[in-house]
N, C-alpha and C. Protein backbone atom coordinates (compact mmCIF):
# COMPACT_ATOMS: atom_id res chain seq x y z
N UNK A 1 0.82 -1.19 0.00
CA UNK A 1 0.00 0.00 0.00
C UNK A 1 0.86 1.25 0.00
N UNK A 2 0.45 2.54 -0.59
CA UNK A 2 1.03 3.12 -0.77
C UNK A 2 0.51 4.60 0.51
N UNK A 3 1.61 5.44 0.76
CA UNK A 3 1.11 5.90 2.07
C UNK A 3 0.31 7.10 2.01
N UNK A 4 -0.54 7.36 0.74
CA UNK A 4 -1.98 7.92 0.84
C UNK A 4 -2.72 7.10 1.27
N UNK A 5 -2.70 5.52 0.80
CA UNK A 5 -3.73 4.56 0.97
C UNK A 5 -4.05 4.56 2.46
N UNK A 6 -2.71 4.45 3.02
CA UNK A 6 -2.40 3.89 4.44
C UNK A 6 -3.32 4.95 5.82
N UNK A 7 -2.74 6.53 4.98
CA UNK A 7 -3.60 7.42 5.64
C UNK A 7 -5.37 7.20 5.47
N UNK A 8 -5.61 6.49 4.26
CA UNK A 8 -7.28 6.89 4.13
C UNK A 8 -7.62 5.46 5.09
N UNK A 9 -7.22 4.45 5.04
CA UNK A 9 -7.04 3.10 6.16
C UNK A 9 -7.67 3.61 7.29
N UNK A 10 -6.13 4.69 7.97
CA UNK A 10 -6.30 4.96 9.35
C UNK A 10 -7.63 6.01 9.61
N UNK A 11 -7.43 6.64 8.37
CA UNK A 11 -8.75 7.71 8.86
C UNK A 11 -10.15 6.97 8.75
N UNK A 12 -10.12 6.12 8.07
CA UNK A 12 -11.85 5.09 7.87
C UNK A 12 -11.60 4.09 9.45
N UNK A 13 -11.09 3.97 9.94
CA UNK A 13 -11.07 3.32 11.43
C UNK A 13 -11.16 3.77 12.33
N UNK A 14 -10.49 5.33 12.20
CA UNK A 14 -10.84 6.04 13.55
C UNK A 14 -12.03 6.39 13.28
N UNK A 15 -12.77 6.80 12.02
CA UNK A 15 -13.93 7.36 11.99
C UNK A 15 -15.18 6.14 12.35
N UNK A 16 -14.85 5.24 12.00
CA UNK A 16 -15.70 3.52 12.30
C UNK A 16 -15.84 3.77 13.94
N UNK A 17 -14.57 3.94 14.87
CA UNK A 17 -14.68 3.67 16.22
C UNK A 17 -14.91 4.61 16.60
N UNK A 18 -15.27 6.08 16.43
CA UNK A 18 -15.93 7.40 17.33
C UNK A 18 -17.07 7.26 16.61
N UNK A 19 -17.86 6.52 15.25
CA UNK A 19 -18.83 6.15 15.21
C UNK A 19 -19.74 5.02 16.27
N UNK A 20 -18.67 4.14 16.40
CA UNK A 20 -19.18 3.13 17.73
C UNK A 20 -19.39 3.75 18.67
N UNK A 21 -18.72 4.48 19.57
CA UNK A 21 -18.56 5.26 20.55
C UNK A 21 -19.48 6.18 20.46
N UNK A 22 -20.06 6.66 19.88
CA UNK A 22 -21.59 8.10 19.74
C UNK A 22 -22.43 6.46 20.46
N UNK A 23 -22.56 5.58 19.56
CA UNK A 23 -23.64 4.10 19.91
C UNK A 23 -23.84 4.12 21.60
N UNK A 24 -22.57 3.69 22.26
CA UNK A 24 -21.87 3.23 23.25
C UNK A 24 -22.13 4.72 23.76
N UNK A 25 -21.69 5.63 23.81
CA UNK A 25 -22.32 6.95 24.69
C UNK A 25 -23.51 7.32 25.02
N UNK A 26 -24.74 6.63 23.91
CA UNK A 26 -25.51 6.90 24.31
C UNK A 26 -26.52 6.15 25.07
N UNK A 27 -26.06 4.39 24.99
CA UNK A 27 -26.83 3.88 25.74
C UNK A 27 -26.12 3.84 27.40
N UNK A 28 -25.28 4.60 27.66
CA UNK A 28 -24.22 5.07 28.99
C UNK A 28 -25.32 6.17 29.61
N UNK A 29 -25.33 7.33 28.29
CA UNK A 29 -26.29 8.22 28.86
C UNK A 29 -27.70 8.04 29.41
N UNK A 30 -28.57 6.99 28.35
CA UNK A 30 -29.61 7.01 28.78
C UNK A 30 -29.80 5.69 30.58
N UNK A 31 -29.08 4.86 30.66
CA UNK A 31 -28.58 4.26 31.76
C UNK A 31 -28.30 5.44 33.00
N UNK A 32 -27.48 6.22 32.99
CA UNK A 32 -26.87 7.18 33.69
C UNK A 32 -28.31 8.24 33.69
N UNK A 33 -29.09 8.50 33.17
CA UNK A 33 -30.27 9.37 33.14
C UNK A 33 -29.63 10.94 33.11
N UNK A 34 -28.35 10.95 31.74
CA UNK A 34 -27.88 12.25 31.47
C UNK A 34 -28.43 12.82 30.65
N UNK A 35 -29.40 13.14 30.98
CA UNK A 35 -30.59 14.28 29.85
C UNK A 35 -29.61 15.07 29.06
N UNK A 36 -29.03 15.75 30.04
CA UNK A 36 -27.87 17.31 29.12
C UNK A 36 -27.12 16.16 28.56
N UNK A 37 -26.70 15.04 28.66
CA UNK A 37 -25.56 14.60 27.36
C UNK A 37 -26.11 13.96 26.41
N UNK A 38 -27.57 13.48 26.54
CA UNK A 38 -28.06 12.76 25.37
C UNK A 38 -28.45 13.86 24.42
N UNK A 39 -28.83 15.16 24.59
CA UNK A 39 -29.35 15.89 23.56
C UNK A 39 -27.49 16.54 22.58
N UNK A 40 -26.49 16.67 23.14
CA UNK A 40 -25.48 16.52 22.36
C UNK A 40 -24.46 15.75 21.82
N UNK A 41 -25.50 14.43 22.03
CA UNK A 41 -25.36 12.99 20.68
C UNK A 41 -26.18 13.12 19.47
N UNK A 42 -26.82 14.47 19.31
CA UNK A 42 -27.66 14.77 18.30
C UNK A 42 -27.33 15.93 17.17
N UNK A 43 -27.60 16.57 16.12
CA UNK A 43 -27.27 17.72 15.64
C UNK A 43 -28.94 18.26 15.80
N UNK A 44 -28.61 19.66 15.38
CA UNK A 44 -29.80 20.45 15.87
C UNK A 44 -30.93 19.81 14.85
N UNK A 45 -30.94 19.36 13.82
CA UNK A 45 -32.30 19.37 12.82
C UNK A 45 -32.99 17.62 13.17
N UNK A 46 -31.74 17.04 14.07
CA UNK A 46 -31.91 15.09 14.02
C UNK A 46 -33.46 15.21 14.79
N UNK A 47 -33.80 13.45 14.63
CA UNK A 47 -34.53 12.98 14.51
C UNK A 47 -34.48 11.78 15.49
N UNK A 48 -35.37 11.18 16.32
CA UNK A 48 -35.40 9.54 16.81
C UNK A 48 -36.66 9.46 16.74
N UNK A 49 -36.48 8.05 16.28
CA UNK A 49 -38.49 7.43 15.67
C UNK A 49 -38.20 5.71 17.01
N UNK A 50 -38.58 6.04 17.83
CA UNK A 50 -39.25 4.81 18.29
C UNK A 50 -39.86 4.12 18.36
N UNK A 51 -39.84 2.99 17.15
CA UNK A 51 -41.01 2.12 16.62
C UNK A 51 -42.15 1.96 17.64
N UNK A 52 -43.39 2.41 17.66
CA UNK A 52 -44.99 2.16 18.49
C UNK A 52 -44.51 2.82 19.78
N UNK A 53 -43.72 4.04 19.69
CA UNK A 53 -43.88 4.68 21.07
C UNK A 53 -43.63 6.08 20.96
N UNK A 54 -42.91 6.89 20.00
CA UNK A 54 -42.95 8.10 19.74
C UNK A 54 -41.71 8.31 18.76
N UNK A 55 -41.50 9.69 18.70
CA UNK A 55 -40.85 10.18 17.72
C UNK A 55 -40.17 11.75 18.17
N UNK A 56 -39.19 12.09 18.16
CA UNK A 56 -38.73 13.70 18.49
C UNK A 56 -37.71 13.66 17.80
N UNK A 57 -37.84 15.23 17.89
CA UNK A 57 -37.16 16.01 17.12
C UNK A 57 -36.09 16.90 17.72
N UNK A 58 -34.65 17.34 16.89
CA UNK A 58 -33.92 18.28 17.76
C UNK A 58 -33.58 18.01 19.04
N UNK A 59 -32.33 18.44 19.43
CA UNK A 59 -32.02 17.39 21.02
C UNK A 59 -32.94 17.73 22.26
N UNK A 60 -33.48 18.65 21.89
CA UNK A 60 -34.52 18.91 23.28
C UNK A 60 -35.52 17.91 23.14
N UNK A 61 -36.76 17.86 21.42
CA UNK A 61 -37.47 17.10 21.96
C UNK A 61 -37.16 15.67 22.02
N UNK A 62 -36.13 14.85 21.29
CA UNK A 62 -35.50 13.87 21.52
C UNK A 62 -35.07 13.33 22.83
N UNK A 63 -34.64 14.65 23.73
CA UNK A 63 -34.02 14.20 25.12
C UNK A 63 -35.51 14.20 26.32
N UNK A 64 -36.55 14.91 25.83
CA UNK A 64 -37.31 14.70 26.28
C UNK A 64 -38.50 13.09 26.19
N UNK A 65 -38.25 12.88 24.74
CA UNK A 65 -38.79 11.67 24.33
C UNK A 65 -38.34 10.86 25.21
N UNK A 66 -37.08 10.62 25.11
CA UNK A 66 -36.04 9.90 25.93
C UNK A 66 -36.51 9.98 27.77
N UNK A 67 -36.59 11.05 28.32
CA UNK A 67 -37.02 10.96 29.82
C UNK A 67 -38.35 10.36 29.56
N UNK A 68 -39.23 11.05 29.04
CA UNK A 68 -40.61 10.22 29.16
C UNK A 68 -40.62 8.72 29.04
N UNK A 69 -39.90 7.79 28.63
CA UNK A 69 -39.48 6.54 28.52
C UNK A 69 -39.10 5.77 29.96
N UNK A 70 -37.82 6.68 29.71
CA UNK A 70 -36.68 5.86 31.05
C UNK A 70 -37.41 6.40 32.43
N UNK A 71 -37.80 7.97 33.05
CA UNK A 71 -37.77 8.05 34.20
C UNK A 71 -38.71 7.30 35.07
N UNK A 72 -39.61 6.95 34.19
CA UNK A 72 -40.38 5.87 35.40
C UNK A 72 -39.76 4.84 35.95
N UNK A 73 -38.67 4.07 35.10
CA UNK A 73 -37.83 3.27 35.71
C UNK A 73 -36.91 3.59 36.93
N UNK A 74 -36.84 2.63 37.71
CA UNK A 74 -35.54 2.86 38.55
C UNK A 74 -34.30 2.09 38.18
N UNK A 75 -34.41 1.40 37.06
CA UNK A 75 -32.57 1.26 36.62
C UNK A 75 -33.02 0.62 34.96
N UNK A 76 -31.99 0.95 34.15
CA UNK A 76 -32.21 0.14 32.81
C UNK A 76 -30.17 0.57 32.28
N UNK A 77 -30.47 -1.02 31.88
CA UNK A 77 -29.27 -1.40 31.30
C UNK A 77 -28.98 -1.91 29.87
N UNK A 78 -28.35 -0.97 28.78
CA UNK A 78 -28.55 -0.88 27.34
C UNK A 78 -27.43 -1.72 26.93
N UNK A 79 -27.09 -3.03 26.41
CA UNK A 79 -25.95 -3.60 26.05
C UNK A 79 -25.73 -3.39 24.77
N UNK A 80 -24.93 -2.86 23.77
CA UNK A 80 -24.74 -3.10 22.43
C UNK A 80 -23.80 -3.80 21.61
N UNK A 81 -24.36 -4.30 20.51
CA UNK A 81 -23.14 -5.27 20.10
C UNK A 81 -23.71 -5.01 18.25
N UNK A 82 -22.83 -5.66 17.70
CA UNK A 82 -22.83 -5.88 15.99
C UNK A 82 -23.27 -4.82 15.51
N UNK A 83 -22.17 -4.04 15.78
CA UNK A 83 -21.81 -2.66 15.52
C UNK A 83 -21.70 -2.84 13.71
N UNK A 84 -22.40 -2.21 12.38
CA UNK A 84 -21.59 -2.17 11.34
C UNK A 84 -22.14 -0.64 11.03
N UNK A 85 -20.56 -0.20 10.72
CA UNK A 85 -20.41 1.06 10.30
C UNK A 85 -19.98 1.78 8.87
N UNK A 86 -20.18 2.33 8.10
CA UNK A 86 -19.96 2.41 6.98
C UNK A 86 -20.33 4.20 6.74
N UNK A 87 -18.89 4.75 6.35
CA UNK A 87 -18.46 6.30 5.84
C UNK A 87 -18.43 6.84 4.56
N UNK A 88 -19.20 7.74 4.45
CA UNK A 88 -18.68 8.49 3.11
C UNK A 88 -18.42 9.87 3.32
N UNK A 89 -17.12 9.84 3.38
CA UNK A 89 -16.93 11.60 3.96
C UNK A 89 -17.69 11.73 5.17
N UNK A 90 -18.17 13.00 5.34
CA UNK A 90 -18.80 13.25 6.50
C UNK A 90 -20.24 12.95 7.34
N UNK A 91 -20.49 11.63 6.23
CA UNK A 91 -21.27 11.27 6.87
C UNK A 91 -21.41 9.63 6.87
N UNK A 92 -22.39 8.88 7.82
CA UNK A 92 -21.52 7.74 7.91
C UNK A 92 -23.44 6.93 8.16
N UNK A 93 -23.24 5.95 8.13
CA UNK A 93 -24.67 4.94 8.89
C UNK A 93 -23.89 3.82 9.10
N UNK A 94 -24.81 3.40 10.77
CA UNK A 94 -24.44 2.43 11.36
C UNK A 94 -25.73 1.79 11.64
N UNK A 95 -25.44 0.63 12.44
CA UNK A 95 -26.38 -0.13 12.96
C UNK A 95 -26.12 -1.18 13.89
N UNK A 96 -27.07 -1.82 14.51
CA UNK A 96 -26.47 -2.11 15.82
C UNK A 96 -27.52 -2.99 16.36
N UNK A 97 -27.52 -4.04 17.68
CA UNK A 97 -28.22 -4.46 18.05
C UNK A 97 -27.73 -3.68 19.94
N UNK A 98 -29.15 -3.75 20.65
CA UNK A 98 -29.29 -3.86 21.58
C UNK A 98 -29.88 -4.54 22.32
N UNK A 99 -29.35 -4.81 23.39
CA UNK A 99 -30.33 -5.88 24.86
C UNK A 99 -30.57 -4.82 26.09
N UNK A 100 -31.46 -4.25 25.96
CA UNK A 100 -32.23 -3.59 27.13
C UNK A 100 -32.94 -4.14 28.27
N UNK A 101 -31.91 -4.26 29.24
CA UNK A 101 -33.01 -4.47 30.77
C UNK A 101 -33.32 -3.24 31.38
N UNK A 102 -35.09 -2.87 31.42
CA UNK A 102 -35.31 -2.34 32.54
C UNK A 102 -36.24 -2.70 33.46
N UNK A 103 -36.16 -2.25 34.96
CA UNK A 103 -36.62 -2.54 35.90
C UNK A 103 -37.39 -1.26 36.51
N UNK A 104 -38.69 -1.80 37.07
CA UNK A 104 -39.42 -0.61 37.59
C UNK A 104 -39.73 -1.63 38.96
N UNK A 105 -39.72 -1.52 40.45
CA UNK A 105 -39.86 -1.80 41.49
C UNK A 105 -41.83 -1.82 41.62
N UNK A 106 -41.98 -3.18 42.01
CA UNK A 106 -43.36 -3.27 42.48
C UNK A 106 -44.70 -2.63 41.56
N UNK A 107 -44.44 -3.74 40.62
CA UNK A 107 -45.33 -3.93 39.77
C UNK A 107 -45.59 -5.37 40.22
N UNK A 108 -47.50 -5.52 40.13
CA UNK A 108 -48.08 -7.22 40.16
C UNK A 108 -47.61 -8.14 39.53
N UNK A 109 -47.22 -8.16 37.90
CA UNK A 109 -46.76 -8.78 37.39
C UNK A 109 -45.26 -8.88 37.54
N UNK A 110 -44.35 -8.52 37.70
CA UNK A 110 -42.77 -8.40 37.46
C UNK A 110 -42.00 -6.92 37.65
N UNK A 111 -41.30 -6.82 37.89
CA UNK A 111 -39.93 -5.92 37.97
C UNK A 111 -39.13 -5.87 36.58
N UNK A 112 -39.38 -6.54 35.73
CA UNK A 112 -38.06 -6.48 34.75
C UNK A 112 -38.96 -6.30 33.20
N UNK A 113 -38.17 -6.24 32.67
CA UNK A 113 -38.90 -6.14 31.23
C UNK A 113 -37.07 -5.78 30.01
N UNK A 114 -37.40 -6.74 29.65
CA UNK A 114 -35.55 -6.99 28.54
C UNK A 114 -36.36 -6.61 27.14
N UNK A 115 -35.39 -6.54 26.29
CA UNK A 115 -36.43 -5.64 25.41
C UNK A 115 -35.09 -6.11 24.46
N UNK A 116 -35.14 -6.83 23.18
CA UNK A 116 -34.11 -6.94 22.06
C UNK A 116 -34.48 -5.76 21.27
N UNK A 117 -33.94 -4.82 20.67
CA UNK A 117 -34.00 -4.11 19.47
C UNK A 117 -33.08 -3.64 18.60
N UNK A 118 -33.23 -2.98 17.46
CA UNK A 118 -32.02 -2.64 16.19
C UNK A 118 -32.10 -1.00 16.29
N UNK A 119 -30.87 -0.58 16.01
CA UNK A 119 -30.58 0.64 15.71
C UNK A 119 -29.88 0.81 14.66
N UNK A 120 -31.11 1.88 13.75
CA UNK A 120 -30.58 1.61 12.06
C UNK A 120 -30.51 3.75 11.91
N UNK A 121 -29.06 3.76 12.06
CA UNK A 121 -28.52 5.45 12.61
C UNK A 121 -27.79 6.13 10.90
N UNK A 122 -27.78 7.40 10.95
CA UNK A 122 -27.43 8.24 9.93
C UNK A 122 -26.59 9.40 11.02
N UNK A 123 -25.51 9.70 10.70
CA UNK A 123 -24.52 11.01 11.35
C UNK A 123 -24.02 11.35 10.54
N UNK A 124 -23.78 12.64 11.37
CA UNK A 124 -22.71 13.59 10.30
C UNK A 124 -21.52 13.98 11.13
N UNK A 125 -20.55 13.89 10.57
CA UNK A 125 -19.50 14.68 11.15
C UNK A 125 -19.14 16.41 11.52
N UNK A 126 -19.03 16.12 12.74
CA UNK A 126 -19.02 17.89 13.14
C UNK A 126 -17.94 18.37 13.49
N UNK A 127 -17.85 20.22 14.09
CA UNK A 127 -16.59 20.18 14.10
C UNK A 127 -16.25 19.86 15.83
N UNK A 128 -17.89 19.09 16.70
CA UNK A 128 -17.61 18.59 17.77
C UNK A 128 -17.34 17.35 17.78
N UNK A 129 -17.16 16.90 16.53
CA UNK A 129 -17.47 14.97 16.46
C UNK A 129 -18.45 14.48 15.41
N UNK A 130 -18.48 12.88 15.86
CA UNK A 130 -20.09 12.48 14.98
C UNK A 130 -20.82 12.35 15.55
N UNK A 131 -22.21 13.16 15.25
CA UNK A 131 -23.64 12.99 15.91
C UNK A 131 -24.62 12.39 15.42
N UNK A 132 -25.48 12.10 15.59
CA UNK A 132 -26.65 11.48 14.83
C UNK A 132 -27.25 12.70 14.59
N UNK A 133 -27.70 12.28 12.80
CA UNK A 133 -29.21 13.15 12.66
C UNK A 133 -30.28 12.60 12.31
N UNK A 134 -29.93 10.97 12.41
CA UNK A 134 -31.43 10.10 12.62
C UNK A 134 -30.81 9.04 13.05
N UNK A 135 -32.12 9.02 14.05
CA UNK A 135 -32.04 7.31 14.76
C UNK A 135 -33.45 6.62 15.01
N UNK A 136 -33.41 5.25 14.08
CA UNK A 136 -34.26 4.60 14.29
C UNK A 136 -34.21 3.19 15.13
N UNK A 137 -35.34 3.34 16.26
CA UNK A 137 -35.30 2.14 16.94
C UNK A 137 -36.34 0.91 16.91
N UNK A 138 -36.11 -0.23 16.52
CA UNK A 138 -37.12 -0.80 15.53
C UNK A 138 -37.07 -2.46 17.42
N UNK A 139 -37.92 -2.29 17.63
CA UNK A 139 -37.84 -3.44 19.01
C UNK A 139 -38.39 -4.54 18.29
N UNK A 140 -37.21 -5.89 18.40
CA UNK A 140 -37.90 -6.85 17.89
C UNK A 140 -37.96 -8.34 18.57
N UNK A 141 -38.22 -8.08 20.10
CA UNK A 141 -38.45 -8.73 20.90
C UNK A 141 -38.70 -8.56 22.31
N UNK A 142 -39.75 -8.86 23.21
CA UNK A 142 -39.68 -8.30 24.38
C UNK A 142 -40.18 -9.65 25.56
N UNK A 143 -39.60 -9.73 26.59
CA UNK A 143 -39.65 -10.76 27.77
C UNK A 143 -39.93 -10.37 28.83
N UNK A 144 -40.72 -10.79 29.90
CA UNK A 144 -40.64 -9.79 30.94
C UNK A 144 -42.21 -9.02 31.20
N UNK A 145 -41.97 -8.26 31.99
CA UNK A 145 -43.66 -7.37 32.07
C UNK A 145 -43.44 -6.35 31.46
N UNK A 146 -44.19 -6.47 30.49
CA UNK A 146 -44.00 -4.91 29.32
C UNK A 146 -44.85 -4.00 30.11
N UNK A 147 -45.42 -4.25 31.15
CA UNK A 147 -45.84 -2.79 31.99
C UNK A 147 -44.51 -1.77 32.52
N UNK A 148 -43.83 -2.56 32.80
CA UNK A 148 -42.47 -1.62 33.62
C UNK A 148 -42.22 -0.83 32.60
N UNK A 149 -42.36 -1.39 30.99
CA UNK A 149 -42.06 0.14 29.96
C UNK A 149 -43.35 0.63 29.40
N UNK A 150 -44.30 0.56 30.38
CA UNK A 150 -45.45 1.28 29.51
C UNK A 150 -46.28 0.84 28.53
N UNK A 151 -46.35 -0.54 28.33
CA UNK A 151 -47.22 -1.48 27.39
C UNK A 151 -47.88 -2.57 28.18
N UNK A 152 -48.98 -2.59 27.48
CA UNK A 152 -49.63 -3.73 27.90
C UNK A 152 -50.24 -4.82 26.80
């Protein structure tokens, strides 16, 4: 390889792994219940569509979508894995699986509710990083008492 090649290599890998890392920050944030850091995993015009539960816009109403979800819980734990990432210039889509446990205390039926779903994401590169300006969350499995997240 020749050492333009080598540079465009290194730059498509670092950009692959601070793409993982926006993923990985944000299921930290929403775990951690950091309202102020989940709305600047977003750019101002983004988008999150939560398959059969809502949709916001811009990091306010996004971070608000987001509390209306999680704060009834008292703990939820976002695992992610099969990360694939793919760049073109400054902008990139990934996708991803997650395993969501959350728990809400003293419910009749159960405490827990695990939740499999996909995250199928669009970012752009900024001059703070990469953010999302769409994220779709598509749930395609759930165990547990779907009351603790608000379904019945």
């Amino acid at each position: 390889m020749d050492r333009l090649t080598d540079e465009h290599l290194v730059r498509d890998l670092a950009d692959r792994v601070e793409v993982e890392a926006v993923a990985n920050r944000y299921a930290l944030t929403l775990d951690r219940r950091d309202w102020a850091a989940i709305g600047q995993l977003f750019t101002d015009d983004a988008r999150i569509e939560v398959a059969d539960v809502g949709t916001g816009e811009g990091p306010d109403g996004i971070t608000e979508l987001i509390r209306t979800i999680l704060q009834p819980l008292d703990a939820s734990q976002h695992v992610n894995g099969n990360h694939l990432v793919a760049v073109h210039g400054d902008h990139a889509t990934h996708s991803s699986y997650t395993i969501a446990q959350h728990l809400r205390h003293g419910l009749p039926d159960g405490d827990l509710c695990m939740i499999g779903a996909r995250y199928e994401d669009r970012l752009l590169r900024t001059p703070d990083g990469w953010r999302f300006t769409n994220r779709h969350v598509t749930v395609l499995w759930m165990q547990g008492n779907p009351s603790v997240v608000g379904r019945s």
